[in-house]
C-alpha atoms as a PDB file:
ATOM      1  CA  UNK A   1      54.924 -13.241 -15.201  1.00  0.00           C
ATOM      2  CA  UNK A   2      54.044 -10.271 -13.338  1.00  0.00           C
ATOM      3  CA  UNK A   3      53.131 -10.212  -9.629  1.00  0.00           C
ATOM      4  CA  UNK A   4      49.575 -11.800  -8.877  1.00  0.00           C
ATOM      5  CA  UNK A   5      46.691  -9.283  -8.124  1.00  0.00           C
ATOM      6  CA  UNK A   6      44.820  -9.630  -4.781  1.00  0.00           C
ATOM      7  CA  UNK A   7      40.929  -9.479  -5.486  1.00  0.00           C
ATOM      8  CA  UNK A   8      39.671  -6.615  -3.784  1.00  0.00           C
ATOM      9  CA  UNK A   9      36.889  -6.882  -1.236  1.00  0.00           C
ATOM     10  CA  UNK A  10      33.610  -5.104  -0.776  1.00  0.00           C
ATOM     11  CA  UNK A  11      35.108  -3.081   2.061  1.00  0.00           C
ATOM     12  CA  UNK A  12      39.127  -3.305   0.730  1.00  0.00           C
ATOM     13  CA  UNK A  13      41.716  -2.071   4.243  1.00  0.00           C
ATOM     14  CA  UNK A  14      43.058   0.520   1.844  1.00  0.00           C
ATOM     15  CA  UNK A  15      40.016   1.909   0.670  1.00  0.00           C
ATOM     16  CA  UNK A  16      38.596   5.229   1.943  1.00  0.00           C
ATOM     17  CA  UNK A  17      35.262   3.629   2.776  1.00  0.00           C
ATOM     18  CA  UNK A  18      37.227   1.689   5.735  1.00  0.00           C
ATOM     19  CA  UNK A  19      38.919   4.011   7.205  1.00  0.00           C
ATOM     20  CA  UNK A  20      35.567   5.157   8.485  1.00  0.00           C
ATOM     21  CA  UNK A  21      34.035   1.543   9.392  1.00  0.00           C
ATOM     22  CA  UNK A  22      34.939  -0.105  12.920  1.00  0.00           C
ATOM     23  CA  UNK A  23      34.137  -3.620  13.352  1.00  0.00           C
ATOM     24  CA  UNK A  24      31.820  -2.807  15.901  1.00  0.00           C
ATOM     25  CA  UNK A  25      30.171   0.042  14.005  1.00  0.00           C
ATOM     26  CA  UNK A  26      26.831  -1.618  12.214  1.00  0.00           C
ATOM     27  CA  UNK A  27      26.117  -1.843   8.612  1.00  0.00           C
ATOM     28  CA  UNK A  28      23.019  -0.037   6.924  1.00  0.00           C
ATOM     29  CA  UNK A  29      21.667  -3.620   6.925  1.00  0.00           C
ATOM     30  CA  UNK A  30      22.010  -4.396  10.572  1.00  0.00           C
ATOM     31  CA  UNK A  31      20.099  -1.332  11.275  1.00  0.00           C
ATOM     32  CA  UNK A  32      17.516  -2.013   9.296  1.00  0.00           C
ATOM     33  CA  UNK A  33      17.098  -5.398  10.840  1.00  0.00           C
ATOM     34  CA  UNK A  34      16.864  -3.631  14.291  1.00  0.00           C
ATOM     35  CA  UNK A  35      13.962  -1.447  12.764  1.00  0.00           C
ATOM     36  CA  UNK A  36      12.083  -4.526  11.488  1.00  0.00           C
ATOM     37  CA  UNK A  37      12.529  -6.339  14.913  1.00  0.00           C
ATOM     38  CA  UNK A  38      11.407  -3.191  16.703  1.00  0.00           C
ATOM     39  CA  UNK A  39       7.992  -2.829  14.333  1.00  0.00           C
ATOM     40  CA  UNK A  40       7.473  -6.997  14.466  1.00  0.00           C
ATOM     41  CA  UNK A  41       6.972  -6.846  18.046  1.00  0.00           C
ATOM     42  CA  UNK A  42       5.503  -3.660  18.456  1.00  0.00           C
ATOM     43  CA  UNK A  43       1.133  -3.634  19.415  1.00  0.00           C
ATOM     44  CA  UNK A  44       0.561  -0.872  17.287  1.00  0.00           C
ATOM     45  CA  UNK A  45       2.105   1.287  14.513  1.00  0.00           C
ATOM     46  CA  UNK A  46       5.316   2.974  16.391  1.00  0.00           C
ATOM     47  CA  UNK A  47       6.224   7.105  15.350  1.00  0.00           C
ATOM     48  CA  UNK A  48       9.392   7.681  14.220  1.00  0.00           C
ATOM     49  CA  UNK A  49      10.768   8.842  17.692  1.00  0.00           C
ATOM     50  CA  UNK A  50       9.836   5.836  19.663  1.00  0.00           C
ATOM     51  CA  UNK A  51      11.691   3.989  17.240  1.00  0.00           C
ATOM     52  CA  UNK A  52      14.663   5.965  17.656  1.00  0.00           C
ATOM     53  CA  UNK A  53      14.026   5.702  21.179  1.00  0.00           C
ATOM     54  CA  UNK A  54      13.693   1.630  20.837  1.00  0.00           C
ATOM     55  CA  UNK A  55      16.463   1.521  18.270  1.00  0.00           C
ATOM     56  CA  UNK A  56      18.810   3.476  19.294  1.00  0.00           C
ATOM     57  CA  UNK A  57      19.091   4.922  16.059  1.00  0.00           C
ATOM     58  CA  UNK A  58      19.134   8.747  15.342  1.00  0.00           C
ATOM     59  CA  UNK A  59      15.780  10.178  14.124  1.00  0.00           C
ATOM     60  CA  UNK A  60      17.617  10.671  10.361  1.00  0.00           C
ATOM     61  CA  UNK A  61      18.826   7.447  10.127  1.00  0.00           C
ATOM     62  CA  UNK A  62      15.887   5.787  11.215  1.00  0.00           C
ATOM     63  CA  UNK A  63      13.658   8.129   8.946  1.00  0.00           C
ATOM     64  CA  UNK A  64      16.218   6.940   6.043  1.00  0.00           C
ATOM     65  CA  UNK A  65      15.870   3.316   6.468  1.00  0.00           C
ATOM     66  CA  UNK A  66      12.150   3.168   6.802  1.00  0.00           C
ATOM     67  CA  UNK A  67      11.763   5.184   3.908  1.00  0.00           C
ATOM     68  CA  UNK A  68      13.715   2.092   1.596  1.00  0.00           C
ATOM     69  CA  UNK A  69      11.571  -0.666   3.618  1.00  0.00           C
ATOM     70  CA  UNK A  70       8.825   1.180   2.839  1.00  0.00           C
ATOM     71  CA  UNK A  71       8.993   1.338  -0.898  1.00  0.00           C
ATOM     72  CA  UNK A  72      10.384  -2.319  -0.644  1.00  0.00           C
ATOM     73  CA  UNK A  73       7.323  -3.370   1.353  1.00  0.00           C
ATOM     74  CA  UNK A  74       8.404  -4.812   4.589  1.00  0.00           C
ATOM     75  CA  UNK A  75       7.477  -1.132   6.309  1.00  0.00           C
ATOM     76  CA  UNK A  76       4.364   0.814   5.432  1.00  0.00           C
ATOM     77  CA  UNK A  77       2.885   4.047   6.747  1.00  0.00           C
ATOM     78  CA  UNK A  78       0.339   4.278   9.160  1.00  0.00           C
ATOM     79  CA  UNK A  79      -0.785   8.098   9.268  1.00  0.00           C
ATOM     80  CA  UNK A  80       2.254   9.657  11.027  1.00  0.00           C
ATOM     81  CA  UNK A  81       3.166   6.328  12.333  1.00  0.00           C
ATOM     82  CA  UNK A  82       4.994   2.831  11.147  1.00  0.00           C
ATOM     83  CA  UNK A  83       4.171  -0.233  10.946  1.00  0.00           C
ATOM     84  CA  UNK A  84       5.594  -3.841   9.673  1.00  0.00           C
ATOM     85  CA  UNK A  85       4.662  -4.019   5.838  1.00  0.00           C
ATOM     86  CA  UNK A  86       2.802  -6.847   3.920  1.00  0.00           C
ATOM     87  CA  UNK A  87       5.695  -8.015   1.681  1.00  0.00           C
ATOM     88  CA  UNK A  88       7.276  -9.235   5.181  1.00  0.00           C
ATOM     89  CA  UNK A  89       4.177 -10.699   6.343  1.00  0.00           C
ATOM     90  CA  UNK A  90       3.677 -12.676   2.708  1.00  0.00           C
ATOM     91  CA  UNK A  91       7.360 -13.885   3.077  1.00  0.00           C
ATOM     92  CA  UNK A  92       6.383 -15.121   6.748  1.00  0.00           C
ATOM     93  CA  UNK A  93       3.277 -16.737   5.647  1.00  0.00           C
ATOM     94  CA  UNK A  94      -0.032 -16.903   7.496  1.00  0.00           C
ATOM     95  CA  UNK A  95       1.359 -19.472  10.006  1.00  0.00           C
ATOM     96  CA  UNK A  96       2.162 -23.274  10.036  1.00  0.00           C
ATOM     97  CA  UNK A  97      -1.053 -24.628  10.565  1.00  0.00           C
ATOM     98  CA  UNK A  98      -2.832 -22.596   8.045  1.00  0.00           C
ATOM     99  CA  UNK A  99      -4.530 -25.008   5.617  1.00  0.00           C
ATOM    100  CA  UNK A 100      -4.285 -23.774   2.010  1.00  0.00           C
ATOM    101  CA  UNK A 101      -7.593 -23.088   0.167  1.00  0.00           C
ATOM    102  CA  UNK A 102      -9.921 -22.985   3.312  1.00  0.00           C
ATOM    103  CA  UNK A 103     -10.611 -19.104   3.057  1.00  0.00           C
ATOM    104  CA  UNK A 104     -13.397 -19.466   0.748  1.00  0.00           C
ATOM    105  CA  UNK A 105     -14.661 -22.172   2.956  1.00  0.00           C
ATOM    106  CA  UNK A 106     -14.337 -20.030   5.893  1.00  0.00           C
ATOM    107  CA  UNK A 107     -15.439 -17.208   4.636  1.00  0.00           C
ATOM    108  CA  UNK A 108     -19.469 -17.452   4.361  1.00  0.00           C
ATOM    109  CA  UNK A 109     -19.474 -19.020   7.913  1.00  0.00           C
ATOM    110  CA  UNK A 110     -17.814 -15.698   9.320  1.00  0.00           C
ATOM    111  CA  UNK A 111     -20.402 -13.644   7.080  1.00  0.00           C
ATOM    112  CA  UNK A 112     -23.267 -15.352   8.543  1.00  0.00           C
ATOM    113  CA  UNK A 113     -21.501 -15.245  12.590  1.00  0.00           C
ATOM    114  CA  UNK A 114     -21.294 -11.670  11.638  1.00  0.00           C
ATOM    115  CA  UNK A 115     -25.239 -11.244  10.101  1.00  0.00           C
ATOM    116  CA  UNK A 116     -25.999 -13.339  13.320  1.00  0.00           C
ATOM    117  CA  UNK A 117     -24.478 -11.217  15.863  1.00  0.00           C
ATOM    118  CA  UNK A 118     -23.322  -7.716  14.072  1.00  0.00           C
ATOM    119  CA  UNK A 119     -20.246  -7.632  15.904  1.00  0.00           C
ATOM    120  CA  UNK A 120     -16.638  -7.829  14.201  1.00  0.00           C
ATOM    121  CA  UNK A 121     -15.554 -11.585  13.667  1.00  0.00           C
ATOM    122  CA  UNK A 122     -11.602 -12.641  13.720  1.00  0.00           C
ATOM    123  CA  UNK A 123     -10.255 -15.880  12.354  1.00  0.00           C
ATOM    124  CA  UNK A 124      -6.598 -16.201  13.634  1.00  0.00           C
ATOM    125  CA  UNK A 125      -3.606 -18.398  13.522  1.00  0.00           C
ATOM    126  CA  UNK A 126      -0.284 -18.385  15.589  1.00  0.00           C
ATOM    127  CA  UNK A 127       2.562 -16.634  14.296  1.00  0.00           C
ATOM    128  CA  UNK A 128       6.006 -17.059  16.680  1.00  0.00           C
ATOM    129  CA  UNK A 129       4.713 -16.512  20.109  1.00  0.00           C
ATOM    130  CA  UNK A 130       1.733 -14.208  18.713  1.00  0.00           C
ATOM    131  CA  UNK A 131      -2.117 -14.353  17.550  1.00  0.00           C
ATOM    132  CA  UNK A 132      -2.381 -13.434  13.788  1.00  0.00           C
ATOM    133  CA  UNK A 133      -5.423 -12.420  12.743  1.00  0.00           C
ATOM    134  CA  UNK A 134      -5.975 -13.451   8.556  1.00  0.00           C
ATOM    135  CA  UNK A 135      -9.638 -12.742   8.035  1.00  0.00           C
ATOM    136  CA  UNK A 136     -11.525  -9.762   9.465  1.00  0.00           C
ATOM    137  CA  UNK A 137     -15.485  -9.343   9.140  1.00  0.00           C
ATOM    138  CA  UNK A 138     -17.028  -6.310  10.490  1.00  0.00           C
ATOM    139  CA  UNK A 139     -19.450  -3.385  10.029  1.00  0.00           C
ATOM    140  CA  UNK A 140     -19.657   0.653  10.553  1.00  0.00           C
ATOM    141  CA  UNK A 141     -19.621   0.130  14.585  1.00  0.00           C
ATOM    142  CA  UNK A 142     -16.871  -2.233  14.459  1.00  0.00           C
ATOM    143  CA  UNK A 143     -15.134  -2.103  18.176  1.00  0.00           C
ATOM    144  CA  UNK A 144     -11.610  -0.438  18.509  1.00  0.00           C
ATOM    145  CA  UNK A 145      -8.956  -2.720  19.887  1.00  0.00           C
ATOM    146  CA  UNK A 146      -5.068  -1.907  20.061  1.00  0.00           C
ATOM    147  CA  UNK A 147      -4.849  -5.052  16.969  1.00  0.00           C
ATOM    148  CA  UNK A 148      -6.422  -3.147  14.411  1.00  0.00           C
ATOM    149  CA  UNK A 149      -3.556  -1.281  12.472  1.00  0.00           C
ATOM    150  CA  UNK A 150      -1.349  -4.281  13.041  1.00  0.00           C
ATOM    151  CA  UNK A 151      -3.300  -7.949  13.071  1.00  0.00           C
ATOM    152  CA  UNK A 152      -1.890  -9.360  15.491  1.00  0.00           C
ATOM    153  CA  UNK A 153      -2.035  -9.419  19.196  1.00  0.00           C
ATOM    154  CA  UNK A 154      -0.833 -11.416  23.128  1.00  0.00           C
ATOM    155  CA  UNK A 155      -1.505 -15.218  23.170  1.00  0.00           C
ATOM    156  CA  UNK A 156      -2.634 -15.032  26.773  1.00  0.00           C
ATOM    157  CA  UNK A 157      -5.148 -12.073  27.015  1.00  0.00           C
ATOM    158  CA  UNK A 158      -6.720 -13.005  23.698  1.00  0.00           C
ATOM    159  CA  UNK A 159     -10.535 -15.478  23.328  1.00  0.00           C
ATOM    160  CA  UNK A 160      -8.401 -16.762  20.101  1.00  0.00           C
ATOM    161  CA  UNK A 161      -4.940 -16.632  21.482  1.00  0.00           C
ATOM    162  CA  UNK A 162      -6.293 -18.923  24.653  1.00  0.00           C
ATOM    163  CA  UNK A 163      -7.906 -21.053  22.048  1.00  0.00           C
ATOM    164  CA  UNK A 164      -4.589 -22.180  20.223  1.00  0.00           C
ATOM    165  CA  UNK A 165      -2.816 -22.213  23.468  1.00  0.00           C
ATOM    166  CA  UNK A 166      -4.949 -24.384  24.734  1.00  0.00           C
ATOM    167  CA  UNK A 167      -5.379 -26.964  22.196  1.00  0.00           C
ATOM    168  CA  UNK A 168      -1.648 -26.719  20.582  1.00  0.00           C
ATOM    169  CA  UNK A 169       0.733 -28.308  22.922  1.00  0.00           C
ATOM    170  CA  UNK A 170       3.770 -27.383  21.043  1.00  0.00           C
ATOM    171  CA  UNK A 171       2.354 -23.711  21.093  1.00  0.00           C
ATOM    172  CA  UNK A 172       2.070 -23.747  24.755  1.00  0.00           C
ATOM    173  CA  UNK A 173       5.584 -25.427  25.460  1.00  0.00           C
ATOM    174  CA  UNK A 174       7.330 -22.928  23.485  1.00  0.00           C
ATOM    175  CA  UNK A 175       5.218 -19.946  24.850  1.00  0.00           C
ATOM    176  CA  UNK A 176       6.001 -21.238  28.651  1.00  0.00           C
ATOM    177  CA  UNK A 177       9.421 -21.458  27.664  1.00  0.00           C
ATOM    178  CA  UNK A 178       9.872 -17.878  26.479  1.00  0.00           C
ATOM    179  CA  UNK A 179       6.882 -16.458  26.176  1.00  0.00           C
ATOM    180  CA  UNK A 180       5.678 -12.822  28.435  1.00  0.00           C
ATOM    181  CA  UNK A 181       2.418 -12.602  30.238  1.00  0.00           C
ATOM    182  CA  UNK A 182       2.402  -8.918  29.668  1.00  0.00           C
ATOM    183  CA  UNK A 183      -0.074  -7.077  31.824  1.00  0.00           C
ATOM    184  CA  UNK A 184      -2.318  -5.618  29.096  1.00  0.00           C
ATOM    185  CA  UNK A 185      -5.114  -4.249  31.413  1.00  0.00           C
ATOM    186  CA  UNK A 186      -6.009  -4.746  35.296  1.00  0.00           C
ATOM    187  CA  UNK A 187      -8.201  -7.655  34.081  1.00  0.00           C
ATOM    188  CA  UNK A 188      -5.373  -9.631  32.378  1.00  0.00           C
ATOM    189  CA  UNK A 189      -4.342 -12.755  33.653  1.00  0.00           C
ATOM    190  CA  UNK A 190      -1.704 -12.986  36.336  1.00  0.00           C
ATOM    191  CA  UNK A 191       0.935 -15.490  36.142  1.00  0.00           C
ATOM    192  CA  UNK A 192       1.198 -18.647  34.679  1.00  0.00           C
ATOM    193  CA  UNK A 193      -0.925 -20.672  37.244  1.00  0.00           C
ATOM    194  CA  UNK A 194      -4.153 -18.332  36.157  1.00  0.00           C
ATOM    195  CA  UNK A 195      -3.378 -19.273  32.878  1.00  0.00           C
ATOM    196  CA  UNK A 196      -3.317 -22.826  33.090  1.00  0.00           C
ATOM    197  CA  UNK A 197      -6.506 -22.984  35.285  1.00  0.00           C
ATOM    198  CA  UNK A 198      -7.919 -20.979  32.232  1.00  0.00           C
ATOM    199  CA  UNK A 199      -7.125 -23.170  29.450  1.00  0.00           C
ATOM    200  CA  UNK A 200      -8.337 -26.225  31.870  1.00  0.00           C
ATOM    201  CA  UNK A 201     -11.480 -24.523  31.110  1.00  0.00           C
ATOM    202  CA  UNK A 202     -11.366 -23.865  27.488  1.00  0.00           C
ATOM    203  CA  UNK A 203     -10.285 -27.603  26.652  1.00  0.00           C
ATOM    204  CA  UNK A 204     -13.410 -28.600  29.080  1.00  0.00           C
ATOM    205  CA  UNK A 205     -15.912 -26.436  26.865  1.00  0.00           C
ATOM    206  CA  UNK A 206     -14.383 -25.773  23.733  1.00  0.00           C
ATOM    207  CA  UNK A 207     -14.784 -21.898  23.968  1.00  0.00           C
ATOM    208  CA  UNK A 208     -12.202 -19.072  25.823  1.00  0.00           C
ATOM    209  CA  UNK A 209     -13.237 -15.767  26.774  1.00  0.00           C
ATOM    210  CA  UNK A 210     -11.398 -12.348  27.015  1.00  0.00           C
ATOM    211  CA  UNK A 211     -13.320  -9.912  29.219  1.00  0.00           C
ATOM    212  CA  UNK A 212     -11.101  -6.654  29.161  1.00  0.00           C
ATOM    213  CA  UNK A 213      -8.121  -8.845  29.451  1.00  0.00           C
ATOM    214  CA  UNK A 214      -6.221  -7.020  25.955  1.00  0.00           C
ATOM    215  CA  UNK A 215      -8.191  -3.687  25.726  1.00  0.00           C
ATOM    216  CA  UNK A 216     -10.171  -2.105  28.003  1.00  0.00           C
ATOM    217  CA  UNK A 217     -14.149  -1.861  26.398  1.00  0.00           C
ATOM    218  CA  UNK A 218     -13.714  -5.252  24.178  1.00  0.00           C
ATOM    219  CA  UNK A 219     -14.886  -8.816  25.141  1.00  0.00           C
ATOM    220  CA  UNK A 220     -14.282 -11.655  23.047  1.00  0.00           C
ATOM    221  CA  UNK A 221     -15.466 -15.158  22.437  1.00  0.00           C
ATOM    222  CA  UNK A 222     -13.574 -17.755  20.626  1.00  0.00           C
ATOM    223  CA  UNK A 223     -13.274 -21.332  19.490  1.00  0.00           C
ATOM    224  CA  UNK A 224     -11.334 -23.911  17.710  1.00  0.00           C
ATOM    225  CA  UNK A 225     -11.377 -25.145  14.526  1.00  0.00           C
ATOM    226  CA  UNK A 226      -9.544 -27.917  13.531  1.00  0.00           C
ATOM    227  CA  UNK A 227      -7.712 -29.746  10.853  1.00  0.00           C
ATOM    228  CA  UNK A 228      -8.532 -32.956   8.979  1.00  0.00           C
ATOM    229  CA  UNK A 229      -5.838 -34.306  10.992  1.00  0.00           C
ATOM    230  CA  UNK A 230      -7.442 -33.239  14.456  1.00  0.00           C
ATOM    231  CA  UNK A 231      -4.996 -31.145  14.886  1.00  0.00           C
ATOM    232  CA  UNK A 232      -6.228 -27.189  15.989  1.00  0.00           C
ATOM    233  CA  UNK A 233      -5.365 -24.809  12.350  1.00  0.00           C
ATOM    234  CA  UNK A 234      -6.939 -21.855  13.582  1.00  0.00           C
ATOM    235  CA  UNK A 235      -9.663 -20.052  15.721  1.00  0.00           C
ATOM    236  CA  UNK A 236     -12.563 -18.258  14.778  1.00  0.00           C
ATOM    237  CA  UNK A 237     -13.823 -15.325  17.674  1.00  0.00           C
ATOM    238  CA  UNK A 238     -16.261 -12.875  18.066  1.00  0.00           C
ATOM    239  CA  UNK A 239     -15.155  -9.389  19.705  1.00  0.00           C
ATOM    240  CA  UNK A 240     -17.615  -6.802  21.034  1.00  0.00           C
ATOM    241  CA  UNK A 241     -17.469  -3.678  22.916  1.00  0.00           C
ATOM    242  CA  UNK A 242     -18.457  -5.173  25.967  1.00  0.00           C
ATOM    243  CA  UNK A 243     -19.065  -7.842  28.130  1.00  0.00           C
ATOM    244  CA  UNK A 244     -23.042  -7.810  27.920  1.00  0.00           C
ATOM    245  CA  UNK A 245     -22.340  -7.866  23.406  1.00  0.00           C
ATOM    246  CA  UNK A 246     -20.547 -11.574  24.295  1.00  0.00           C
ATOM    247  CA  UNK A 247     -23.718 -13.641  25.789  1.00  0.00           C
ATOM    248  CA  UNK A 248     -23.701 -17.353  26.086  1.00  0.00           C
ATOM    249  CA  UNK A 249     -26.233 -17.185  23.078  1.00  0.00           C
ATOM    250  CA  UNK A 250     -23.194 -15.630  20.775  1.00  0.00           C
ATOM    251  CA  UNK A 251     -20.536 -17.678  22.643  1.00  0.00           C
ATOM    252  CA  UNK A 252     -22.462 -20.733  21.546  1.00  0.00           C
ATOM    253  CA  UNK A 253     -22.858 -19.248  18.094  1.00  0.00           C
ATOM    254  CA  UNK A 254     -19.204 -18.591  17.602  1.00  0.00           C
ATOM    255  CA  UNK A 255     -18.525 -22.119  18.768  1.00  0.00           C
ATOM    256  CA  UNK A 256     -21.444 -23.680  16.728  1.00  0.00           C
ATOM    257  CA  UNK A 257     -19.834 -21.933  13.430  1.00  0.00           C
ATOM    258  CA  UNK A 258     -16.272 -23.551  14.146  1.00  0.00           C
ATOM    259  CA  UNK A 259     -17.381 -26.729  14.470  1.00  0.00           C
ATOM    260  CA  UNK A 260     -18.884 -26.373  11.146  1.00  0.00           C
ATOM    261  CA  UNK A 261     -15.881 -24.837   9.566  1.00  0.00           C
ATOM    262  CA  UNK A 262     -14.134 -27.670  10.822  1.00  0.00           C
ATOM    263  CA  UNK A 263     -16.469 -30.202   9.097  1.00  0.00           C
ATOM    264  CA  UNK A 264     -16.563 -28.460   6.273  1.00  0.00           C
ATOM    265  CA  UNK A 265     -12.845 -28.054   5.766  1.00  0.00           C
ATOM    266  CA  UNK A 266     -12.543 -32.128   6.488  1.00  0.00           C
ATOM    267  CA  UNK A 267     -15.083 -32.811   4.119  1.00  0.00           C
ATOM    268  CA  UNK A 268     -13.783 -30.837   1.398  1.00  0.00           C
ATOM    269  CA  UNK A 269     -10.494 -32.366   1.750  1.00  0.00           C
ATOM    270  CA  UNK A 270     -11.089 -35.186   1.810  1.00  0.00           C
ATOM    271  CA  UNK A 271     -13.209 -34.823  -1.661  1.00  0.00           C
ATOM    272  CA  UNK A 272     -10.010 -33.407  -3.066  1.00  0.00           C
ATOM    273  CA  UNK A 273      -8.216 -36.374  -1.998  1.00  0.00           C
ATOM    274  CA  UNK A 274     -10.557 -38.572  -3.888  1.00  0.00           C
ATOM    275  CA  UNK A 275     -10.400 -36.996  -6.981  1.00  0.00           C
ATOM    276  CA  UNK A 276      -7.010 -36.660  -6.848  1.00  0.00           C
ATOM    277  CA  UNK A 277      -6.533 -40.417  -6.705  1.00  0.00           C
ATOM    278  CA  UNK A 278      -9.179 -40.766  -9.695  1.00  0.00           C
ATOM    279  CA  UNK A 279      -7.884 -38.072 -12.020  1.00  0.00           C
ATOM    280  CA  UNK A 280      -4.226 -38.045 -11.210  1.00  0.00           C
ATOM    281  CA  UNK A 281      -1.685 -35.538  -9.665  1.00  0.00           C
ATOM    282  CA  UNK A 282      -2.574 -31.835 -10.427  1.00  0.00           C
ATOM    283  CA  UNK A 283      -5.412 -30.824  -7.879  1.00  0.00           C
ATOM    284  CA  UNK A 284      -4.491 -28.269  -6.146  1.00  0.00           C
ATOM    285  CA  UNK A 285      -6.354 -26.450  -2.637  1.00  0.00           C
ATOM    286  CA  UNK A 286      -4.781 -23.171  -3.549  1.00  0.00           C
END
């Protein structure tokens, strides 16, 4: 028998490919992991330099990679700028407590918040330490806020982020834990004890306010809506491009509609349920 043949490995010693490799030298893959990060936690779309700036990658190589996450959809272009892509955002999913089948319950109730007060309307849900927005209406003067090219935005300076803080203990543990209280504007919140006298407030009336905390020129109402199971699944806001567009009269509207998203979505549910149990396995919320 002649002498047994060694399988050869992606990157073989005595190939010519690692002769240029060190072990501390990172793969195509790790860089392109570093570009995602970067764009995940970025506010708004990033250019190509601040990402070689952030990355630590050279303008080419960055301008390489992003051009295969692009075309694979976890990057997209933004103008001139990047941002993270929607194939990425499908594979995270619209966050843990998102009830399937509820947007075209939700839906008509933000139409008629938004035909009742003609400013933009958000419904959001936590993603990691984050607010992601999921459903958007708004008109030709909608207001400008840093969230618009990217969905998503601070837990702490945000009407819906202080809503699911405030009503999602695990949320707020793991937020305390390693969360930042970023200073977004001079009107954001300062320090954890702020914070907590905040969300005293929003569990007391079932409504949090931004007032130039995440942008200056935007104000925000927002309230909870809540699973069949009590527990908070997302929260529905109202964002205008002041202070005076976000009245107690709209703040009660925006809280009046989640309550009745909330009953809706129980009901509904719970008629699904039903005829589940009297037709059989099969009905689906999707």
């Amino acid at each position: 028998m002649g002498a047994e043949r060694r399988p050869r490995s992606i990157v073989d010693e005595e190939s010519p490919l690692s002769r240029h490799l060190t072990p501390d030298q990172p793969s195509s893959l790790e860089k392109a992991i570093t570009i995602i990060t970067s764009l995940s936690t970025a506010l708004q779309p990033m250019s190509l330099a601040e990402l070689s700036r952030r990355t630590g990658l050279p303008k080419t190589t960055a301008h390489r990679l992003l051009g295969v996450l692009c075309r694979k959809g976890f990057a997209r272009r933004i103008g001139i700028d990047y941002a993270i892509g929607d194939q990425l955002i499908s594979l995270a999913g619209p966050g843990p407590r998102t009830i399937p089948g509820t947007r075209r319950i939700v839906l008509p109730y933000m139409i008629r918040l938004y035909e009742l007060t003609r400013q933009t309307v958000n419904l959001a849900v936590s993603r990691g330490l984050e607010v992601t927005y999921i459903e958007r209406v708004y008109g030709h003067t909608r207001v400008n806020s840093p969230s618009d090219d990217v969905d998503r935005a601070p837990l702490h300076c945000t009407a819906t982020g202080k809503v699911l803080l405030a009503f999602n203990n695990e949320l707020n543990a793991s937020f305390r834990e390693t969360g930042a209280m970023q200073k977004m504007t001079r009107r954001t919140l300062a320090g954890p004890a702020a914070l907590d006298r905040e969300l005293q407030m929003v569990r007391r009336n079932g409504l949090a306010y931004s007032r130039e905390e995440f942008a200056e020129g935007v104000a925000c109402a927002a309230a909870p809506v809540f699973g069949p199971d009590g527990r908070i699944c997302m929260a529905v806001g109202v964002a205008g491009p002041s202070a005076n567009s976000v009245t107690p009269e709209v703040a009660g509207m925006v809280r009046k509609t989640a309550h009745a998203i909330s009953a809706t979505i129980a009901k509904s549910i719970a008629g699904m349920a039903g005829r589940q149990k009297a037709d059989g396995p099969g009905v689906s919320l999707l």
